[in-house]
N, C-alpha and C. Protein backbone atom coordinates (compact mmCIF):
# COMPACT_ATOMS: atom_id res chain seq x y z
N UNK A 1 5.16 -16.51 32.25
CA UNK A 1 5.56 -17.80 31.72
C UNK A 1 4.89 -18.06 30.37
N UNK A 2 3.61 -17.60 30.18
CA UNK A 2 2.87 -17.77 29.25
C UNK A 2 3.62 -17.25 27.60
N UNK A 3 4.14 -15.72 28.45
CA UNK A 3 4.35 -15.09 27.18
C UNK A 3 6.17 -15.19 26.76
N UNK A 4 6.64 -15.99 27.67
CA UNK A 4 8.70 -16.63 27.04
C UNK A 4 7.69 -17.57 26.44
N UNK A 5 6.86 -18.40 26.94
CA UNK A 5 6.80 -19.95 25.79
C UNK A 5 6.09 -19.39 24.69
N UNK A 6 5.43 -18.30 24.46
CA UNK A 6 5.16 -18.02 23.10
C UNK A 6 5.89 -17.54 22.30
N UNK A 7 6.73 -16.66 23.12
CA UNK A 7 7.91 -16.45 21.92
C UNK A 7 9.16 -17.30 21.84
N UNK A 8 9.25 -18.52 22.45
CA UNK A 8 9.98 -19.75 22.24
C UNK A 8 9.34 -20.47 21.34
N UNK A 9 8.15 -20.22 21.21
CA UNK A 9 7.13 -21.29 19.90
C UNK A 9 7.13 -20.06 18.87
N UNK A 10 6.49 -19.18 18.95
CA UNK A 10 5.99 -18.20 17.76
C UNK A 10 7.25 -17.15 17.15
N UNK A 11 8.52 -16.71 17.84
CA UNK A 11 9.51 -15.86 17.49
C UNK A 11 8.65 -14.40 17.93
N UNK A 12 9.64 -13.16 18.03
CA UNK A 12 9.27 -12.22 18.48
C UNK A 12 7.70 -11.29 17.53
N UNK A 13 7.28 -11.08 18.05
CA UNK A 13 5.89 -10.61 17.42
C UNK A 13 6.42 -9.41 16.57
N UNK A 14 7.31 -8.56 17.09
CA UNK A 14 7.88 -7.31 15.90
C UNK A 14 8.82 -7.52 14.66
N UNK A 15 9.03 -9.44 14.89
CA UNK A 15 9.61 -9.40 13.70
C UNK A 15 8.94 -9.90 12.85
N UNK A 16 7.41 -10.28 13.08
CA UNK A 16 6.52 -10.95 11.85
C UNK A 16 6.46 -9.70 11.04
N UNK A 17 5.98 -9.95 9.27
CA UNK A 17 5.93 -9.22 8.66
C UNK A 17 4.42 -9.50 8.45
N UNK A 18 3.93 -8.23 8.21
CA UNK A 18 2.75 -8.45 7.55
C UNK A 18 2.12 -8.46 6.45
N UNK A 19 1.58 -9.32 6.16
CA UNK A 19 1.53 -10.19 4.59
C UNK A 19 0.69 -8.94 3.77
N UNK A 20 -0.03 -8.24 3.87
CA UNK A 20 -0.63 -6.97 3.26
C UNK A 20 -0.39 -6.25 3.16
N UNK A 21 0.97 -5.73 3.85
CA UNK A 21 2.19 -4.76 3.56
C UNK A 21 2.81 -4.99 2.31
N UNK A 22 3.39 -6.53 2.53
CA UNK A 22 4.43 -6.86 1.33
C UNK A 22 3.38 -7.16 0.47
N UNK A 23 2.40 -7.59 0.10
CA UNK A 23 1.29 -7.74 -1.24
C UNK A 23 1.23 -6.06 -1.91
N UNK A 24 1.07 -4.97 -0.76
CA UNK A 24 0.61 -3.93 -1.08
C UNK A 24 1.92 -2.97 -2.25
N UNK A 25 2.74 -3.39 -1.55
CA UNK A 25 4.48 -3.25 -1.57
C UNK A 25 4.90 -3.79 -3.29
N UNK A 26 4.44 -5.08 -3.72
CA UNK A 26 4.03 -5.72 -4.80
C UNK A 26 3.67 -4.96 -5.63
N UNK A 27 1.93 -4.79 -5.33
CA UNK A 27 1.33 -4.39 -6.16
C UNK A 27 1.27 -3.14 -6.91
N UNK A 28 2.11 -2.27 -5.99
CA UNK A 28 2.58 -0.91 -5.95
C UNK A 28 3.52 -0.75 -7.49
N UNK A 29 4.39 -1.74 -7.86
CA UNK A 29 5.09 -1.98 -8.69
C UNK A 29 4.59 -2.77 -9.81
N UNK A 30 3.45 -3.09 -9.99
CA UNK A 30 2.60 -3.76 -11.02
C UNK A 30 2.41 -2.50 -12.24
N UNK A 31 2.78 -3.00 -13.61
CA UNK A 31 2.17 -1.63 -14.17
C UNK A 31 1.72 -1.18 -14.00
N UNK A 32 -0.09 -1.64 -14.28
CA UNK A 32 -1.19 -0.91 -14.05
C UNK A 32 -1.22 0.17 -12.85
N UNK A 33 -0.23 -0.31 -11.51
CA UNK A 33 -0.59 0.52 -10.19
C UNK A 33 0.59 1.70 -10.98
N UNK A 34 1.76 1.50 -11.63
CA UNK A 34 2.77 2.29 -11.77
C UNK A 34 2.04 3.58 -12.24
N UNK A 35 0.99 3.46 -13.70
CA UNK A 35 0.65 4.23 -14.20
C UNK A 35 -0.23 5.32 -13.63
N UNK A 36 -0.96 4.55 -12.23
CA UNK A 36 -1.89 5.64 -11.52
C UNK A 36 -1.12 6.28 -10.54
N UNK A 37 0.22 5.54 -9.77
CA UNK A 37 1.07 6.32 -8.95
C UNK A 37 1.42 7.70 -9.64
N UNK A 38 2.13 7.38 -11.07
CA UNK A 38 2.97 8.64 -11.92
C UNK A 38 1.70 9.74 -11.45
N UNK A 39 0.66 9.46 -12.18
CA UNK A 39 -0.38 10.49 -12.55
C UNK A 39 -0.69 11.44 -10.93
N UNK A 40 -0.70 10.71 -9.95
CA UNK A 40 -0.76 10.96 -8.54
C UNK A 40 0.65 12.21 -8.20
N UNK A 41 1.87 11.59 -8.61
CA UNK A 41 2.83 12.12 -8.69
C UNK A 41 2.73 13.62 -9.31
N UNK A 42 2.22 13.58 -10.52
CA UNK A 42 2.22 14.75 -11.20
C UNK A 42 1.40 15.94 -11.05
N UNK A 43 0.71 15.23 -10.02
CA UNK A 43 -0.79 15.84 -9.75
C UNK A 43 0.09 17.00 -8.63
N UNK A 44 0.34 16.08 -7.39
CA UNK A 44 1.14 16.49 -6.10
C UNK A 44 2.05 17.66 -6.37
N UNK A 45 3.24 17.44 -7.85
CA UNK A 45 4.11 18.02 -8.29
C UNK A 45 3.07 19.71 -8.47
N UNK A 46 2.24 19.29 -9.62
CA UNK A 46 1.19 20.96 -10.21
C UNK A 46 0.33 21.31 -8.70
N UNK A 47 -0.15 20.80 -8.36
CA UNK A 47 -0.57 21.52 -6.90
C UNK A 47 0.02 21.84 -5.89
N UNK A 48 1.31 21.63 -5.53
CA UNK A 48 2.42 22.15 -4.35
C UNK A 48 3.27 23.70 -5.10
N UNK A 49 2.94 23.14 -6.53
CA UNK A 49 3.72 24.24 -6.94
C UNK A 49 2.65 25.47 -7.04
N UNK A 50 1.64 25.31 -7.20
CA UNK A 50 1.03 26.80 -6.75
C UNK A 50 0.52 27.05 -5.58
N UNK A 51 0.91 28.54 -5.32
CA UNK A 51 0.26 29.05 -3.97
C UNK A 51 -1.31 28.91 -3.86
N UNK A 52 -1.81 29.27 -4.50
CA UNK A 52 -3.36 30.15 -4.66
C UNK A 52 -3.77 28.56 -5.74
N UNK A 53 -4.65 27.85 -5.04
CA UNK A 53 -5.09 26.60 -5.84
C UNK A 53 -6.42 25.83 -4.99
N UNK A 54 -6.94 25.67 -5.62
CA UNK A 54 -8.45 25.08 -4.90
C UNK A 54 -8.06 23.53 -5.61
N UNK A 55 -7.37 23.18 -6.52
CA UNK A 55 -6.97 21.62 -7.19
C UNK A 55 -6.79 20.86 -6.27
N UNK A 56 -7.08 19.73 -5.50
CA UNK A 56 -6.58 18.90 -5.09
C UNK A 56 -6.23 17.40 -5.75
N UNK A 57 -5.38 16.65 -5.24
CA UNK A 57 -5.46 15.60 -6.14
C UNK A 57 -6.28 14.24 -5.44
N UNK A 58 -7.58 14.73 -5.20
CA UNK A 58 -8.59 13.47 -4.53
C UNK A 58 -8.52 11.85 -5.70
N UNK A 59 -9.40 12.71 -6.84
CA UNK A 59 -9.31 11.73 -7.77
C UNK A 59 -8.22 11.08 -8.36
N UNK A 60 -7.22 11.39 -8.18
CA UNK A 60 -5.80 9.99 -8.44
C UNK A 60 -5.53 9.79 -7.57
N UNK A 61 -5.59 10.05 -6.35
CA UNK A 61 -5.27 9.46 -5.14
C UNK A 61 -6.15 8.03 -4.83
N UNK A 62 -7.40 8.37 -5.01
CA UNK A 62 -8.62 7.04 -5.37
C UNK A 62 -8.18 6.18 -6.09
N UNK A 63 -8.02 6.77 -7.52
CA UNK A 63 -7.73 5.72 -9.04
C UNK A 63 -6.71 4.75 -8.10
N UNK A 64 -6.09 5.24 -7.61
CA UNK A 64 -4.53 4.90 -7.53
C UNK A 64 -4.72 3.42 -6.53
N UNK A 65 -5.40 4.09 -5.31
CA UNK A 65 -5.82 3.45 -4.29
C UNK A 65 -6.89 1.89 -4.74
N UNK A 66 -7.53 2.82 -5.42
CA UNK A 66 -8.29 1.37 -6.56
C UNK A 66 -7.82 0.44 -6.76
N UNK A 67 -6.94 0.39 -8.08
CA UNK A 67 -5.69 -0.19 -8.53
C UNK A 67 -5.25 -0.92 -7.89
N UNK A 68 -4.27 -0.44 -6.58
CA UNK A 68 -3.60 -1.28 -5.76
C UNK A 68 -4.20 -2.45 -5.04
N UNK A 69 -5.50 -1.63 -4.59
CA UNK A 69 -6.41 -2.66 -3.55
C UNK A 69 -7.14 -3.76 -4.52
N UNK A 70 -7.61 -3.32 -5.95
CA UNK A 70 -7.83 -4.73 -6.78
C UNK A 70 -6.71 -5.31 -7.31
N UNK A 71 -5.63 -5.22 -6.91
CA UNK A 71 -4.07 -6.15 -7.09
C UNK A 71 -4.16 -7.42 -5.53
N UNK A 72 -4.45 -6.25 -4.75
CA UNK A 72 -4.09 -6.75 -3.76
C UNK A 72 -5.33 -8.00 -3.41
N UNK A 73 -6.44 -7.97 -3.63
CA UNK A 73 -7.96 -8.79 -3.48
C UNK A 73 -7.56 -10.09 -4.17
N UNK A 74 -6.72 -9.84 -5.02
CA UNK A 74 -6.55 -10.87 -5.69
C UNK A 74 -4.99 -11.82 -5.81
N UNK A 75 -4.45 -11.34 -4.28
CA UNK A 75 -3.56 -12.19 -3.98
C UNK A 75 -3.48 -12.45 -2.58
N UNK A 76 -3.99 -11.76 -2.09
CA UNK A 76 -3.80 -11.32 -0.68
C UNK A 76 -4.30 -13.12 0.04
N UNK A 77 -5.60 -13.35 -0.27
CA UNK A 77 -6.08 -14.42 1.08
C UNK A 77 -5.51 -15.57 0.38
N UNK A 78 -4.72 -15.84 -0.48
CA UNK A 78 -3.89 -17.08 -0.98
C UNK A 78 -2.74 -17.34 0.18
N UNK A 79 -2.52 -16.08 0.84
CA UNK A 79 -1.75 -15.65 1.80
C UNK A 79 -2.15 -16.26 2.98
N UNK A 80 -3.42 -16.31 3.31
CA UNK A 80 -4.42 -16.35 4.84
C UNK A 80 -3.96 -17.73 5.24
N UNK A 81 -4.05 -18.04 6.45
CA UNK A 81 -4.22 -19.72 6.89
C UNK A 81 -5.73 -19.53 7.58
């Protein structure tokens, strides 16, 4: 009984979205994040393409990750109740 009157008050729990998805989703498309995605991109592209490679792409994967997450710090709990 508990859990029909919550989803008669609250709507189904799999259809909430979650607000740090769509911020992340955002920020992803912000220049600044665009320019560290490409570089990430290009990285992925030169290291898949060789067999024999010790390169990984740690460090733009970070930059990148950086980027997004200081986009996101700074919209995200405007979001919070």
């Amino acid at each position: 009984m508990v859990f029909e009157r919550k989803m008669l008050t609250h709507g189904d729990p799999d259809d909430e979205v979650d607000p740090l998805e769509t911020i992340r989703a955002k920020c992803e498309q912000s220049e600044h994040c665009v320019h560290y995605k490409e570089r990430l991109e290009v990285c992925e592209a030169r290291v898949s393409s060789r067999s024999n490679t010790v390169e990984d792409c740690t460090e733009e994967l970070f930059d990148f990750l950086h980027a997004r997450d200081h986009c996101v710090s700074h919209k995200l709990f405007h979001n919070v109740k």
